[in-house]
Protein backbone atom coordinates (compact mmCIF):
# COMPACT_ATOMS: atom_id res chain seq x y z
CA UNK A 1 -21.39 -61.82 -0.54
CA UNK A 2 -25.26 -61.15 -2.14
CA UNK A 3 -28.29 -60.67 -0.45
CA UNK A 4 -30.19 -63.67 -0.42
CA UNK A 5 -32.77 -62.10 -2.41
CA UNK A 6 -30.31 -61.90 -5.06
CA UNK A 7 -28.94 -65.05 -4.73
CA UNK A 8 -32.50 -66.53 -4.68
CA UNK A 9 -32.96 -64.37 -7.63
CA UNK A 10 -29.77 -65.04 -9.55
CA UNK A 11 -30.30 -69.55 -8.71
CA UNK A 12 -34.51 -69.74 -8.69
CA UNK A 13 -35.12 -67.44 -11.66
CA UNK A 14 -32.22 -67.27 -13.81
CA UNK A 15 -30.96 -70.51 -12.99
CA UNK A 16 -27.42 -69.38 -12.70
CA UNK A 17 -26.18 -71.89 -10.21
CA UNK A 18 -21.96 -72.41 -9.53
CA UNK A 19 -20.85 -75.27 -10.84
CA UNK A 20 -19.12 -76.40 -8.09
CA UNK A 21 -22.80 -76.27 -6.10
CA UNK A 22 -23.88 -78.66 -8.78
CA UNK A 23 -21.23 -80.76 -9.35
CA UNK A 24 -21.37 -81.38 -5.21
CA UNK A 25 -25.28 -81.86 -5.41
CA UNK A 26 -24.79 -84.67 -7.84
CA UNK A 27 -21.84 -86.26 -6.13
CA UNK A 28 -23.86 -86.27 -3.16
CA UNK A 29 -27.08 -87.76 -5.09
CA UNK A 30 -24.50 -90.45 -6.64
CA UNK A 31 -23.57 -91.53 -3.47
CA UNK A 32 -26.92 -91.92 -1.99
CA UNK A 33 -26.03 -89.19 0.84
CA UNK A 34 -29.65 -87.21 0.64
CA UNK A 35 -32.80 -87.80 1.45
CA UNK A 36 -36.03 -87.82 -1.13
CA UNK A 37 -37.06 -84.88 -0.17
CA UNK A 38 -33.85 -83.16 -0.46
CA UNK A 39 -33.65 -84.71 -4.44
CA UNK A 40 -36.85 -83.03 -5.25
CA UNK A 41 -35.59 -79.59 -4.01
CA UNK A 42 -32.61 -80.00 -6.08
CA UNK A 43 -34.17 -81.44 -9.10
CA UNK A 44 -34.03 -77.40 -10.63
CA UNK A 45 -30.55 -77.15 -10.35
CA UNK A 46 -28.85 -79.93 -11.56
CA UNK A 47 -27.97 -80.38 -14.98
CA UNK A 48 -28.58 -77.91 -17.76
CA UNK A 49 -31.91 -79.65 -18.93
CA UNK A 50 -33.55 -79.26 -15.65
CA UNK A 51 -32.47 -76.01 -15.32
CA UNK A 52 -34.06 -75.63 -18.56
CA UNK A 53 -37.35 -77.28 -17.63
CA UNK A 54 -37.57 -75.27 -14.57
CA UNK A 55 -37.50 -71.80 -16.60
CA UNK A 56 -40.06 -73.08 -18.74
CA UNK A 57 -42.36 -74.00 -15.92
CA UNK A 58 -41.95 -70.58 -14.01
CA UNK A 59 -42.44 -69.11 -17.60
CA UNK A 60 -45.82 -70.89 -18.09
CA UNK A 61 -47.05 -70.68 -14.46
CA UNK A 62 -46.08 -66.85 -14.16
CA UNK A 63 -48.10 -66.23 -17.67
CA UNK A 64 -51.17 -68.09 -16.78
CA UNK A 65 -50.74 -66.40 -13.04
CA UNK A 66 -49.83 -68.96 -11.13
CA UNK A 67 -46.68 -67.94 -9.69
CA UNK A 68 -46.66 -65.41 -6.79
CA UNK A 69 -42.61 -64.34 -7.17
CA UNK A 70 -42.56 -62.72 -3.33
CA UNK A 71 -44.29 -65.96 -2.00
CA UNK A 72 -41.52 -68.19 -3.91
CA UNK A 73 -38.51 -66.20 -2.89
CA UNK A 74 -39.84 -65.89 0.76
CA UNK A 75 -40.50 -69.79 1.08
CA UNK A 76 -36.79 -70.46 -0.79
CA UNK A 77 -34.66 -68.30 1.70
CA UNK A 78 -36.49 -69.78 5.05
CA UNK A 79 -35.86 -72.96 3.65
CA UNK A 80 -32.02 -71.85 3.11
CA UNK A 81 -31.68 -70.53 6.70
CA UNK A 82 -33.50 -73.61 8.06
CA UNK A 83 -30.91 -75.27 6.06
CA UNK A 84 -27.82 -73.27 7.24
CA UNK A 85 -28.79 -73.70 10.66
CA UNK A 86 -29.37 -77.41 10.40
CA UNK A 87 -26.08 -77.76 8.96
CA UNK A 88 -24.45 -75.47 11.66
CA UNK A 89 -26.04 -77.45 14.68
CA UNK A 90 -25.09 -80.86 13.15
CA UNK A 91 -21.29 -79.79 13.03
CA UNK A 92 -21.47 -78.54 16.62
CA UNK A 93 -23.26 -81.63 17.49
CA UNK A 94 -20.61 -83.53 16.27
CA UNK A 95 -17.98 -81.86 18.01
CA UNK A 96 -19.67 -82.77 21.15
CA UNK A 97 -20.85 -78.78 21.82
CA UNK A 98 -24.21 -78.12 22.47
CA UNK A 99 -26.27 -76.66 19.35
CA UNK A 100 -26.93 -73.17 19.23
CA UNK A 101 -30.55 -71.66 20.95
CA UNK A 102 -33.01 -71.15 18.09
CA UNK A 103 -33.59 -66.93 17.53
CA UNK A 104 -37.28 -66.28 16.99
């Protein structure tokens, strides 16, 4: 267990993502399983060369100060919740149990 901070830290910035997170992200782009959208979020993490092309990006965005770090990190983990909770109310929905009430 990390914070997600960290673990936004330690998959956005130093691009140190499991391979088994990969290797499942491009299984499931192989079979056709995610949307679009979905591809383009997971474009960073794939394969070593766009992990590669994604540090240089940040590199050249944060030195002609274009990259607000707190905004980035921020916008990644409510995207992971979102994500997390999508995922948990589909499996409940699927066992025929009603999804969970939404915490503001």
């Amino acid at each position: 267990e990390m914070p997600l901070e960290e673990y936004f830290h330690r998959l956005y910035i130093f691009n140190k993502v499991p391979r088994s997170l990969s290797a499942d992200m491009r299984l499931a782009l192989h079979q056709s399983r995610v949307s679009p959208q979905m591809q383009k979020e997971w474009a960073p993490y794939l394969c070593a060369h766009s992990r590669h092309r994604h540090r240089m990006e940040l590199k050249w965005m944060d030195s002609t100060r274009q990259f607000d770090y707190y905004q980035a990190r921020e916008e990644w983990i409510q995207r992971y919740k979102s994500n997390l909770m999508r995922a948990s109310t589909e499996a409940r929905e699927a066992r025929g149990l009603a999804p969970l009430p939404m915490a503001e």
